[in-house]
Protein backbone atom coordinates (compact mmCIF):
# COMPACT_ATOMS: atom_id res chain seq x y z
CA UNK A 1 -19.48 -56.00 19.73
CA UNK A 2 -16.24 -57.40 20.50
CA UNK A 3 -13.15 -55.54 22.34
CA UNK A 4 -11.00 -55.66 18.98
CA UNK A 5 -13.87 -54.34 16.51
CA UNK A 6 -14.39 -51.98 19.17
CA UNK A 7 -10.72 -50.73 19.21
CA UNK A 8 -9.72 -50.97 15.25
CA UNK A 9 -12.98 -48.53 14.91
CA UNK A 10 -11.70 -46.20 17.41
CA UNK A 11 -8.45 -45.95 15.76
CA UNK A 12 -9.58 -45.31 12.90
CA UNK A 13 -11.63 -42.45 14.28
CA UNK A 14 -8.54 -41.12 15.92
CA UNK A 15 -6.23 -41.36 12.97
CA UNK A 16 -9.60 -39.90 10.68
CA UNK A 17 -9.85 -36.55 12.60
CA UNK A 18 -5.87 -36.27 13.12
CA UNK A 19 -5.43 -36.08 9.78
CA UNK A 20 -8.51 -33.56 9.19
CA UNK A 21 -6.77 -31.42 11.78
CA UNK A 22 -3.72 -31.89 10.09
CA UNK A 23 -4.60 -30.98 6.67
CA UNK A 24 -6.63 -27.81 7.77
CA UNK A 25 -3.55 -26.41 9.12
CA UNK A 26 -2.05 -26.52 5.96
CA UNK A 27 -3.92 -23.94 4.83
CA UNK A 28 -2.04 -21.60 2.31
CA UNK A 29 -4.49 -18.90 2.91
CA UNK A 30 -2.18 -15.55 4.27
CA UNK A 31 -4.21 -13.67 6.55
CA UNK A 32 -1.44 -11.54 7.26
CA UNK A 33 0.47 -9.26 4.69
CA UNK A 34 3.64 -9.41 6.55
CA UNK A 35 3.90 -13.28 5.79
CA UNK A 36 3.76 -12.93 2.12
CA UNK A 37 7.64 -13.33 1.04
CA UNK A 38 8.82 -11.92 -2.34
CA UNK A 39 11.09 -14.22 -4.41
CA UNK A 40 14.55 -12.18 -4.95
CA UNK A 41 13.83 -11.72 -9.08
CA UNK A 42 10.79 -13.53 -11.64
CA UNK A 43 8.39 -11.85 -9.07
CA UNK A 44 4.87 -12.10 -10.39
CA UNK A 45 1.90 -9.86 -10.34
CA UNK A 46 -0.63 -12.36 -10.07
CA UNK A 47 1.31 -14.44 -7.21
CA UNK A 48 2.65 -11.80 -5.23
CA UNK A 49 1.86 -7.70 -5.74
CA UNK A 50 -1.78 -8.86 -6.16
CA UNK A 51 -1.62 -10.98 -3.26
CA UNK A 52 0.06 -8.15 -1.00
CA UNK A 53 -2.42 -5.34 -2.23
CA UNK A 54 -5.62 -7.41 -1.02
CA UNK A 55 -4.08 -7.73 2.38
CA UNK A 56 -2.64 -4.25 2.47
CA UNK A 57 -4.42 -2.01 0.42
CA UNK A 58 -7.32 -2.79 -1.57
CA UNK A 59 -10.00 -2.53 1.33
CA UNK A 60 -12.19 -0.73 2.28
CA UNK A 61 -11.14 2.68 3.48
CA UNK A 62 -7.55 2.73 1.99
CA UNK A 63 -7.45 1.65 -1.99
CA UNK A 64 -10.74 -0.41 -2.65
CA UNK A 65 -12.25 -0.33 -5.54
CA UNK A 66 -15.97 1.07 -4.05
CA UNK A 67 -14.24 4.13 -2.03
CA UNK A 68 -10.70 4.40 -3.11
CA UNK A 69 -8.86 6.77 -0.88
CA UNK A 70 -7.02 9.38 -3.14
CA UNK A 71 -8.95 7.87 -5.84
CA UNK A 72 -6.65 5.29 -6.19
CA UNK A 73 -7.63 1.60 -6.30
CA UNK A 74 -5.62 -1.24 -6.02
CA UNK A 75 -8.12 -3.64 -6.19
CA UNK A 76 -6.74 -5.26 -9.96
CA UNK A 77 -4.25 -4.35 -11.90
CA UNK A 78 -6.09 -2.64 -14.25
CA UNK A 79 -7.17 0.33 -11.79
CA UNK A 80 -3.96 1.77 -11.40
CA UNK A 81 -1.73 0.67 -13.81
CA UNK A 82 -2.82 3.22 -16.54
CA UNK A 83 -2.42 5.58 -13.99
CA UNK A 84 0.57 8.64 -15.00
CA UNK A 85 4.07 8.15 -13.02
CA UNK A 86 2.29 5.85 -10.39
CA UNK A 87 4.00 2.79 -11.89
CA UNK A 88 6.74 3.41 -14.64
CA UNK A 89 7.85 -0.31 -15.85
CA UNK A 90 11.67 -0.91 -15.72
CA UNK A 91 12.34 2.34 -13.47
CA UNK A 92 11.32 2.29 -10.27
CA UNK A 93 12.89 5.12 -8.87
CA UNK A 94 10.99 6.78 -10.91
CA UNK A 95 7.44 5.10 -9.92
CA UNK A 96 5.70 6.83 -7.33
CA UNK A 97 4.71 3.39 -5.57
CA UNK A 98 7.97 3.11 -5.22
CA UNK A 99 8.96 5.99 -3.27
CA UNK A 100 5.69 5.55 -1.44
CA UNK A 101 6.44 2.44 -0.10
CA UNK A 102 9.73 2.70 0.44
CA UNK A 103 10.21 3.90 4.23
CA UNK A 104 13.65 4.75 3.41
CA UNK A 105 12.33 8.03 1.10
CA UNK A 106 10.78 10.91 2.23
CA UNK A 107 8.07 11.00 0.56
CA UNK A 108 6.60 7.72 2.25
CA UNK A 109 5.91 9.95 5.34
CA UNK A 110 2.81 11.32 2.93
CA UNK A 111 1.33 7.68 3.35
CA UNK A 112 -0.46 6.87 6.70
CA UNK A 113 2.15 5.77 9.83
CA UNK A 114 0.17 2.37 9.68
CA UNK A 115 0.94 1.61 7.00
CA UNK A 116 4.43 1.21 7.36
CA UNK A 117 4.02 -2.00 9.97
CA UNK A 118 1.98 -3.54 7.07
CA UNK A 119 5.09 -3.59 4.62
CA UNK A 120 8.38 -5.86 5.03
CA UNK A 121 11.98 -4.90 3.58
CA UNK A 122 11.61 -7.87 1.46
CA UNK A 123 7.88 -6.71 0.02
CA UNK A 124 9.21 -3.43 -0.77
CA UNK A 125 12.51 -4.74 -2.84
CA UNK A 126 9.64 -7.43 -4.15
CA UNK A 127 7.50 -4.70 -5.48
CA UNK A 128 10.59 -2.50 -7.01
CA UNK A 129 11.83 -5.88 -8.85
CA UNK A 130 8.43 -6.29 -9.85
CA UNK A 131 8.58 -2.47 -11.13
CA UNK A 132 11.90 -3.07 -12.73
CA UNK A 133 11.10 -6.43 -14.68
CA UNK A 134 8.35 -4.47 -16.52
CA UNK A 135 5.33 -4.46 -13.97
CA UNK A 136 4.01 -6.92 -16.14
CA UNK A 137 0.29 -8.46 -15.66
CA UNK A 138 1.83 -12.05 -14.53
């Protein structure tokens, strides 16, 4: 074979797997709950809370849906939402995920001390606006 086939094939090669290493780094699979970031309002269930309680909570032993701790599963909305005072649409204050979450209220020290390097600032004002725009199924 001659030197230029033989050099227009290996560049080709080289700029084949580049871009295969490129595009598998742009993954937008989260791994890690504390990289999922909350939009400031429009914050939907589907796209975010969801997203946060699979990383966070909904595993097994803490909130899955096979041995949910408390008996409390967030593994769809569905499993807790019906659930009385745990998530009261358009008042968080009054939700008790709320003041769960929220490591600023006392009553977050009830939750395990892990848990609180699993949650951001921003996650738990995304959560409340979620609360407070209805805790709609979005």
């Amino acid at each position: 074979m001659n030197r230029s086939i033989t050099l227009y094939i290996a560049a080709i090669l080289l700029c084949t797997v580049t871009i295969s290493v490129w595009l598998a780094s742009c993954s937008n699979t989260l791994t890690d709950s504390r990289d999922l970031v909350f939009p400031e309002t429009g914050v939907s269930y589907g796209k975010y809370v969801q997203v946060y309680f699979d990383l966070s909570c909904a595993f097994s032993g803490c909130h899955s849906k096979d041995n949910p701790a408390q008996g409390l599963s967030f593994a769809s909305y569905f499993d807790f939402i019906g659930r009385a005072g745990l998530v009261v649409p358009g008042k968080p204050d009054q939700s008790v995920l709320i003041q769960v979450i929220d490591t600023s209220n006392a009553r977050s020290k009830f939750h395990p001390l892990n848990f609180q390097t699993r949650i951001t600032v921003n996650q738990i004002h995304g959560i409340r606006t979620w609360v407070k725009e209805g805790a709609l199924l979005n």
